[in-house]
N, C-alpha and C. Protein backbone atom coordinates (compact mmCIF):
# COMPACT_ATOMS: atom_id res chain seq x y z
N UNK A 1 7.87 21.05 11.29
CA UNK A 1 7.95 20.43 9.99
C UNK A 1 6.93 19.29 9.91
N UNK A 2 6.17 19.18 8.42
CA UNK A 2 5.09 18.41 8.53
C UNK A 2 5.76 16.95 8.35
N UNK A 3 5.04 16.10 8.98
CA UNK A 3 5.61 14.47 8.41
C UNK A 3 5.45 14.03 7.38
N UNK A 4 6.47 13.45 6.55
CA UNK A 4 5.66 12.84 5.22
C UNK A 4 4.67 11.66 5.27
N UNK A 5 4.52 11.39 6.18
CA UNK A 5 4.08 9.84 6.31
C UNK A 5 3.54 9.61 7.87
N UNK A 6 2.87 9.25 8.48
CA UNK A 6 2.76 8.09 9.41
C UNK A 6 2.66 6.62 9.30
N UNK A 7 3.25 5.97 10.33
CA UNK A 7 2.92 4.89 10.42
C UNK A 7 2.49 3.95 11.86
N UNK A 8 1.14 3.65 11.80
CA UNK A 8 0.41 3.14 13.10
C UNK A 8 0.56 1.32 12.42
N UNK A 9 -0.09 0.85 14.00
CA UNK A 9 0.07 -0.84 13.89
C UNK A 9 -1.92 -0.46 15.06
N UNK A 10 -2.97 -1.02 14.48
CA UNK A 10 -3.92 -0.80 15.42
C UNK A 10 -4.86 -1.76 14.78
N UNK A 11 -5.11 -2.78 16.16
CA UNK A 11 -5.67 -4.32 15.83
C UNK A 11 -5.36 -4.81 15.11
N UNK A 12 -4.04 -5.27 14.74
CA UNK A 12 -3.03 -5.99 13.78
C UNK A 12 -3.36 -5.62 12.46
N UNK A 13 -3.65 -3.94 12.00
CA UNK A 13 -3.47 -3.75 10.72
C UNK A 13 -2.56 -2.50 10.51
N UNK A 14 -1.81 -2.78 9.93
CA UNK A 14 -0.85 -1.72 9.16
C UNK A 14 -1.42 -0.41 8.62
N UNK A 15 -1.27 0.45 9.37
CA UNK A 15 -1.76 1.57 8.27
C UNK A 15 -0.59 2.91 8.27
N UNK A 16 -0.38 3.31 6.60
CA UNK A 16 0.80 4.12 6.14
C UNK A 16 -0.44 5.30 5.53
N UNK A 17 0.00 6.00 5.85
CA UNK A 17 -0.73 7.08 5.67
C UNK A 17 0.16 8.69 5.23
N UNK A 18 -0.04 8.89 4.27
CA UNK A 18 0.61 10.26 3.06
C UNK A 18 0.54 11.66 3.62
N UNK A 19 0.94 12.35 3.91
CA UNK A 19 0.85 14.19 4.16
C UNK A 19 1.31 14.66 2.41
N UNK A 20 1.93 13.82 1.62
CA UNK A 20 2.65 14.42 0.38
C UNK A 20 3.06 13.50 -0.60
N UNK A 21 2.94 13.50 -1.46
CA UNK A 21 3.37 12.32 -2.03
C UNK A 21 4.33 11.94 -2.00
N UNK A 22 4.86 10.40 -2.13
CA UNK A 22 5.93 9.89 -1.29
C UNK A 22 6.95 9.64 -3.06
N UNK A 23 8.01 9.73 -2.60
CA UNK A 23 8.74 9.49 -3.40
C UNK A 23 9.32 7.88 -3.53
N UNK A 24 9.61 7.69 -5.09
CA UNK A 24 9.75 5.98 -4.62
C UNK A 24 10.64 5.41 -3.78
N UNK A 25 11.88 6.34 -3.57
CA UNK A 25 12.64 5.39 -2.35
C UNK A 25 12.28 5.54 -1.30
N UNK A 26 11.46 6.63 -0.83
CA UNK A 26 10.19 6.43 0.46
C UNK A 26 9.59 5.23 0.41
N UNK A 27 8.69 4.88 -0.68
CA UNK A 27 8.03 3.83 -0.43
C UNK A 27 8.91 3.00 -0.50
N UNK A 28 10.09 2.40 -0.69
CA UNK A 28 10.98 1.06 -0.56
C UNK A 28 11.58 1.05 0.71
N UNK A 29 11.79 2.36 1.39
CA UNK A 29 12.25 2.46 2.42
C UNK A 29 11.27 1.82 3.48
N UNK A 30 9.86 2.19 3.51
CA UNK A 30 8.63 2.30 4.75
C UNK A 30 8.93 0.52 3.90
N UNK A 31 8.55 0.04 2.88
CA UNK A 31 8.13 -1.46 2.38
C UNK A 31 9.38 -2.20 3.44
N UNK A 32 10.98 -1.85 3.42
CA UNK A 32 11.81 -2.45 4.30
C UNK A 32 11.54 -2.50 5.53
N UNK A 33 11.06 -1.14 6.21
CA UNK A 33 10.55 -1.09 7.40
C UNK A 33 9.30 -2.56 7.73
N UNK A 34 8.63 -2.36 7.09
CA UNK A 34 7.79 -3.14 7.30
C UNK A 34 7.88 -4.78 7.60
N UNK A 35 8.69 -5.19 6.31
CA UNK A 35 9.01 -6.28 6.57
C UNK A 35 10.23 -6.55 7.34
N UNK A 36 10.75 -5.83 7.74
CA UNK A 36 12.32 -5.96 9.39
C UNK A 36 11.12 -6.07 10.40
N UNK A 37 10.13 -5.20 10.36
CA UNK A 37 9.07 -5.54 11.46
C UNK A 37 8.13 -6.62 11.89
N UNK A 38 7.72 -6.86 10.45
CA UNK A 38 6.79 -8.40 9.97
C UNK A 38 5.79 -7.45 10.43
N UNK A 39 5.75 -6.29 9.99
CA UNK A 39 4.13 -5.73 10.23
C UNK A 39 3.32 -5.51 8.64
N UNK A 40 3.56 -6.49 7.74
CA UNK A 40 3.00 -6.22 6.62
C UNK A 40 1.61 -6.87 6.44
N UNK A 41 1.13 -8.25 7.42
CA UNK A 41 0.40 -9.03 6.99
C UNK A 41 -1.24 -8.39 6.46
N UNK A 42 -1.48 -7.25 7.15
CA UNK A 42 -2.57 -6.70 7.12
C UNK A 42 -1.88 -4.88 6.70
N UNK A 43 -2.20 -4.58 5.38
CA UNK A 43 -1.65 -3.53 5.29
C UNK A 43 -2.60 -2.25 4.48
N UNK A 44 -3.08 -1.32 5.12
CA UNK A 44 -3.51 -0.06 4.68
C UNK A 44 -3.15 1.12 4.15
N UNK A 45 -2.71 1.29 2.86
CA UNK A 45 -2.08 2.55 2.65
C UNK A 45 -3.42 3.38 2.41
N UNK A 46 -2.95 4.57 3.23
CA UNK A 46 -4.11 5.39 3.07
C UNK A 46 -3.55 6.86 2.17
N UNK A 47 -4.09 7.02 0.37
CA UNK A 47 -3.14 7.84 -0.07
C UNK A 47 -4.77 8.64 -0.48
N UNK A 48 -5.38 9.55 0.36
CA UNK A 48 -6.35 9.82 0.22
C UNK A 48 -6.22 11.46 0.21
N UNK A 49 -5.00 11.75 0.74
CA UNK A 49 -4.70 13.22 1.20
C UNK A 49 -3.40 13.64 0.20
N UNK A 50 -3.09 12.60 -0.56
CA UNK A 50 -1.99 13.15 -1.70
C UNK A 50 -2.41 13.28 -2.92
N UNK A 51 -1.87 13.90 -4.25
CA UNK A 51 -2.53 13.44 -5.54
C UNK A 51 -1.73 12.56 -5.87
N UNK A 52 -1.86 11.03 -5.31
CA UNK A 52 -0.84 10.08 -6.32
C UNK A 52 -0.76 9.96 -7.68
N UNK A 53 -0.31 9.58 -8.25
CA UNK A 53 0.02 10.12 -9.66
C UNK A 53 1.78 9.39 -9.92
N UNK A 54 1.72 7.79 -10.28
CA UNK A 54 3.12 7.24 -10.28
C UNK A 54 3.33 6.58 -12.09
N UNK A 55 4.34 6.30 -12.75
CA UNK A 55 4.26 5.67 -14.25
C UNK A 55 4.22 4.15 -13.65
N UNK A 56 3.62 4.05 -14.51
CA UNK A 56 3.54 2.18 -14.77
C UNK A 56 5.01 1.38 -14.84
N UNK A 57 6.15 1.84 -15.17
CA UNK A 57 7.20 1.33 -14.49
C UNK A 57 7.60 1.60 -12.91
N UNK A 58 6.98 2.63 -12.60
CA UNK A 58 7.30 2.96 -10.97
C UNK A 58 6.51 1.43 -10.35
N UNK A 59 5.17 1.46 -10.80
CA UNK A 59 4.36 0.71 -10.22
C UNK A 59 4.45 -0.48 -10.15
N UNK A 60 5.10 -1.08 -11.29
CA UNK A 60 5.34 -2.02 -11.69
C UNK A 60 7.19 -2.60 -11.03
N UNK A 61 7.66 -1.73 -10.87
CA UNK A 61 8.97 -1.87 -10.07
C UNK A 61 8.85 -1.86 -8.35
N UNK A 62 8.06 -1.24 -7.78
CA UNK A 62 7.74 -0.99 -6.76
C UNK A 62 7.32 -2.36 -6.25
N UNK A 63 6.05 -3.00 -7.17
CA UNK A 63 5.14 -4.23 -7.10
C UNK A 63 6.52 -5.25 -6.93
N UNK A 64 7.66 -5.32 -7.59
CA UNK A 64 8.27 -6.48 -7.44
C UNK A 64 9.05 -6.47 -6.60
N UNK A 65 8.95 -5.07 -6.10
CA UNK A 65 10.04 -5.16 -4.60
C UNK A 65 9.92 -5.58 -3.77
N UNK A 66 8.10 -5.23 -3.26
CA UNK A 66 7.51 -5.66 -2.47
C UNK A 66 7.48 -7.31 -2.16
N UNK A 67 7.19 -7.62 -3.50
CA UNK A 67 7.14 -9.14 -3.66
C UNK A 67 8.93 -10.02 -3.18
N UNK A 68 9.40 -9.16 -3.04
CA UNK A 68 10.94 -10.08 -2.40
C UNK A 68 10.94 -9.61 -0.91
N UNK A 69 10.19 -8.96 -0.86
CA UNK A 69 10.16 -8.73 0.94
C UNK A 69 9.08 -9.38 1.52
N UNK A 70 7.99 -9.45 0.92
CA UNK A 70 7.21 -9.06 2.02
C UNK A 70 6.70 -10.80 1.54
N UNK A 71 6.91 -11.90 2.01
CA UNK A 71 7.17 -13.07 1.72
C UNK A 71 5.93 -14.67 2.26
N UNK A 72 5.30 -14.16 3.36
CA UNK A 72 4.50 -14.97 3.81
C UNK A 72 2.98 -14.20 3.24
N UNK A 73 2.22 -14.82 3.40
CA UNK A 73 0.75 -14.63 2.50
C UNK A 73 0.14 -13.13 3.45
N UNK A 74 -0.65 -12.13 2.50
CA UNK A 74 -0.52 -10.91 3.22
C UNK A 74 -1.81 -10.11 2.49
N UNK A 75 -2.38 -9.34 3.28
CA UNK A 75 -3.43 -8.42 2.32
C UNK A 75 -2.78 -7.20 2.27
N UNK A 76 -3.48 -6.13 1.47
CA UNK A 76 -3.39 -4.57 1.47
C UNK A 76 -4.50 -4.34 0.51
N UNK A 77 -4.74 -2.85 1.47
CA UNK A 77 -5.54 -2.08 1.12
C UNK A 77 -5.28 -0.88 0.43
N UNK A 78 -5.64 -0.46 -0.63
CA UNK A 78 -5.65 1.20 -1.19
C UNK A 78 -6.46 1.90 -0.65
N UNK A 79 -6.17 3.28 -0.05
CA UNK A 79 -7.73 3.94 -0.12
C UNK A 79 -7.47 4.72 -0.88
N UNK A 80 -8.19 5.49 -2.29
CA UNK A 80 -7.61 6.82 -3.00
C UNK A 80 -8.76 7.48 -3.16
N UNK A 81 -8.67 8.91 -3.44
CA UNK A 81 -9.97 9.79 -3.60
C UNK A 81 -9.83 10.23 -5.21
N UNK A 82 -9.10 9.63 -6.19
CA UNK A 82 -9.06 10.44 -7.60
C UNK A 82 -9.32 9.01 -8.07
N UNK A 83 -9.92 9.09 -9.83
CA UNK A 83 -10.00 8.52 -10.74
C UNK A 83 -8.51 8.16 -10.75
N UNK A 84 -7.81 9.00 -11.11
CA UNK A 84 -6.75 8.42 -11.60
C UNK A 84 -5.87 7.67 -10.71
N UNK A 85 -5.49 7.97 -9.20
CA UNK A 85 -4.68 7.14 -8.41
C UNK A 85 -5.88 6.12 -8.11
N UNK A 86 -7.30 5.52 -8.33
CA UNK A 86 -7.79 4.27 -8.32
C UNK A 86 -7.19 3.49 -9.65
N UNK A 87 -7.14 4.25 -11.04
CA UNK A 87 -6.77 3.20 -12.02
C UNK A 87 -5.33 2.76 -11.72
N UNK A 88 -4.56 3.79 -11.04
CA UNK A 88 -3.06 3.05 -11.17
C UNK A 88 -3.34 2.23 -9.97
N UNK A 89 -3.99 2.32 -8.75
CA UNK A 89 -3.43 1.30 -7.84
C UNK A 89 -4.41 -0.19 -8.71
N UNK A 90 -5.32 -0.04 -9.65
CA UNK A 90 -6.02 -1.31 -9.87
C UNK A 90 -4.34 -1.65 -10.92
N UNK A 91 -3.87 -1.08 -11.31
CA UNK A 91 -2.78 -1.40 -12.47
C UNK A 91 -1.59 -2.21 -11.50
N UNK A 92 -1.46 -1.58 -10.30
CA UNK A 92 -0.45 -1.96 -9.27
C UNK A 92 -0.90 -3.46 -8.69
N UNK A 93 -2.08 -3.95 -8.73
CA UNK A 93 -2.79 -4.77 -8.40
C UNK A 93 -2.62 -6.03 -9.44
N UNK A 94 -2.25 -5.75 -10.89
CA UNK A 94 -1.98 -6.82 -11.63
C UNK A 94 -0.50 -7.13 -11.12
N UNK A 95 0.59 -6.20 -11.22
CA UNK A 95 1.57 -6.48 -10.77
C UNK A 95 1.77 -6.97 -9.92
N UNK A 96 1.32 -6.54 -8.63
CA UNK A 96 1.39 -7.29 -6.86
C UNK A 96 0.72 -8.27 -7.10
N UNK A 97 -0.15 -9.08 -7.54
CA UNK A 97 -0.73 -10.10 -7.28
C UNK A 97 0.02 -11.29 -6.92
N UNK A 98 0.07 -12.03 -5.99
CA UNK A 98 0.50 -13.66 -6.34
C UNK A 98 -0.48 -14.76 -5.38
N UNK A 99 -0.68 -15.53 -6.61
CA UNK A 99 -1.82 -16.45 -6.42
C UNK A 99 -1.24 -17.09 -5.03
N UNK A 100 -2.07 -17.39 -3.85
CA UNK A 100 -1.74 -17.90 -2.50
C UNK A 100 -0.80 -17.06 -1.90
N UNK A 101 -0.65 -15.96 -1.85
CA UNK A 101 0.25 -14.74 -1.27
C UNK A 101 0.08 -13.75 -1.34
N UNK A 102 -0.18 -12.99 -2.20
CA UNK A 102 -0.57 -11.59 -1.47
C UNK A 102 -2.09 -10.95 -2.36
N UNK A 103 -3.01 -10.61 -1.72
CA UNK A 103 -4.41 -10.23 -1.78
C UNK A 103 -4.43 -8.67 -2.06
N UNK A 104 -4.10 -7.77 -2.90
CA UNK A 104 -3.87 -6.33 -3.11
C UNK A 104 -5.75 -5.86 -3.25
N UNK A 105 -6.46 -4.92 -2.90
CA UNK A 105 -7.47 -4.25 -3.19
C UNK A 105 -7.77 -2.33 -3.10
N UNK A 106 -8.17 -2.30 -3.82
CA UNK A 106 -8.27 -0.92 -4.26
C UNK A 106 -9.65 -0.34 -3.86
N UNK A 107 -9.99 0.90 -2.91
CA UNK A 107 -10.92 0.62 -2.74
C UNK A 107 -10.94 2.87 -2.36
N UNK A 108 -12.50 3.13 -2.39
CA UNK A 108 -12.59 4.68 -2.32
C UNK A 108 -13.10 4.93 -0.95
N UNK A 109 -13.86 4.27 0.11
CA UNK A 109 -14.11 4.29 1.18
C UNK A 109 -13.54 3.28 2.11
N UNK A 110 -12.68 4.31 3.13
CA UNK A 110 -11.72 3.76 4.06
C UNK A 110 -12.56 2.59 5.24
N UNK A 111 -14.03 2.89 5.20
CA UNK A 111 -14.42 1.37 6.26
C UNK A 111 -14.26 0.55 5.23
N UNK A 112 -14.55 0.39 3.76
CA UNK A 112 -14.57 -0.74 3.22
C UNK A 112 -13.46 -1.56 3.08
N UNK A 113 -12.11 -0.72 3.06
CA UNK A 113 -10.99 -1.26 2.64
C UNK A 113 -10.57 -1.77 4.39
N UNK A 114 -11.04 -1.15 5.31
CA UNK A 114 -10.53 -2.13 6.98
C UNK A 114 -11.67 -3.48 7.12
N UNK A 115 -12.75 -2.90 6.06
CA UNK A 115 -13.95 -4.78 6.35
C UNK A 115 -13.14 -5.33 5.27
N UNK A 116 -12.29 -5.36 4.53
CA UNK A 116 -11.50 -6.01 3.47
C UNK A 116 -10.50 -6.54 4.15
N UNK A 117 -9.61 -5.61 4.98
CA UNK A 117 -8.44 -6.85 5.93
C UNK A 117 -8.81 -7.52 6.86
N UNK A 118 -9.73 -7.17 7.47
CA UNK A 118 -10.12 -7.64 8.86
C UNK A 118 -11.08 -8.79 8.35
N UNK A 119 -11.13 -9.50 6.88
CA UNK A 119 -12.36 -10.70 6.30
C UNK A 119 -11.26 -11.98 5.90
């Protein structure tokens, strides 16, 4: 059976990585994981191998979950390969934002988005 997900910790960056698209209590589930771990500070979702494709209330609900967990100042990275999962994660990016806490970026090539956490 294929995995839906991995999840590695390599040179203190987080990376979650898709076989399928994740359903949203997947992603609240891996977001809990993360922060019981305190492995969020440097974080890579790599959704390059799914067609993401979420509504602007998903995104926007998701964004504020995150924001009650994941609590000390933190980056993440998008990587996506479609037009359309780049406009929603830039949309996810207004939501996640908080000034002096968390740094969200959206990005189509996976070295750019690891020279983005690792700066």
């Amino acid at each position: 059976m294929k995995e839906i997900y991995t999840l590695s910790n390599i040179d203190g960056i987080t990376k979650i990585k898709f076989a399928e698209n994740p359903s949203y209590d997947l992603v609240k589930t891996i977001i809990d994981e993360l922060a019981e771990k305190d492995l969020y500070m440097r974080r890579l979702w790599d959704l390059r191998e799914i067609n993401f494709d979420w509504s602007s209330d998903m995104l926007r609900d998701i964004a504020e979950y995150g924001k009650n967990k994941f609590l000390k100042p933190n980056k993440a990275a998008f990587v996506v390969d479609t037009d359309l999962a780049f406009g929603e994660m830039r949309m996810f990016m207004v939501y996640r934002e908080e000034e002096d806490k968390t740094y969200p970026n959206v990005f189509r090539i996976y070295n750019k988005a690891i020279e983005y956490l690792n700066t």
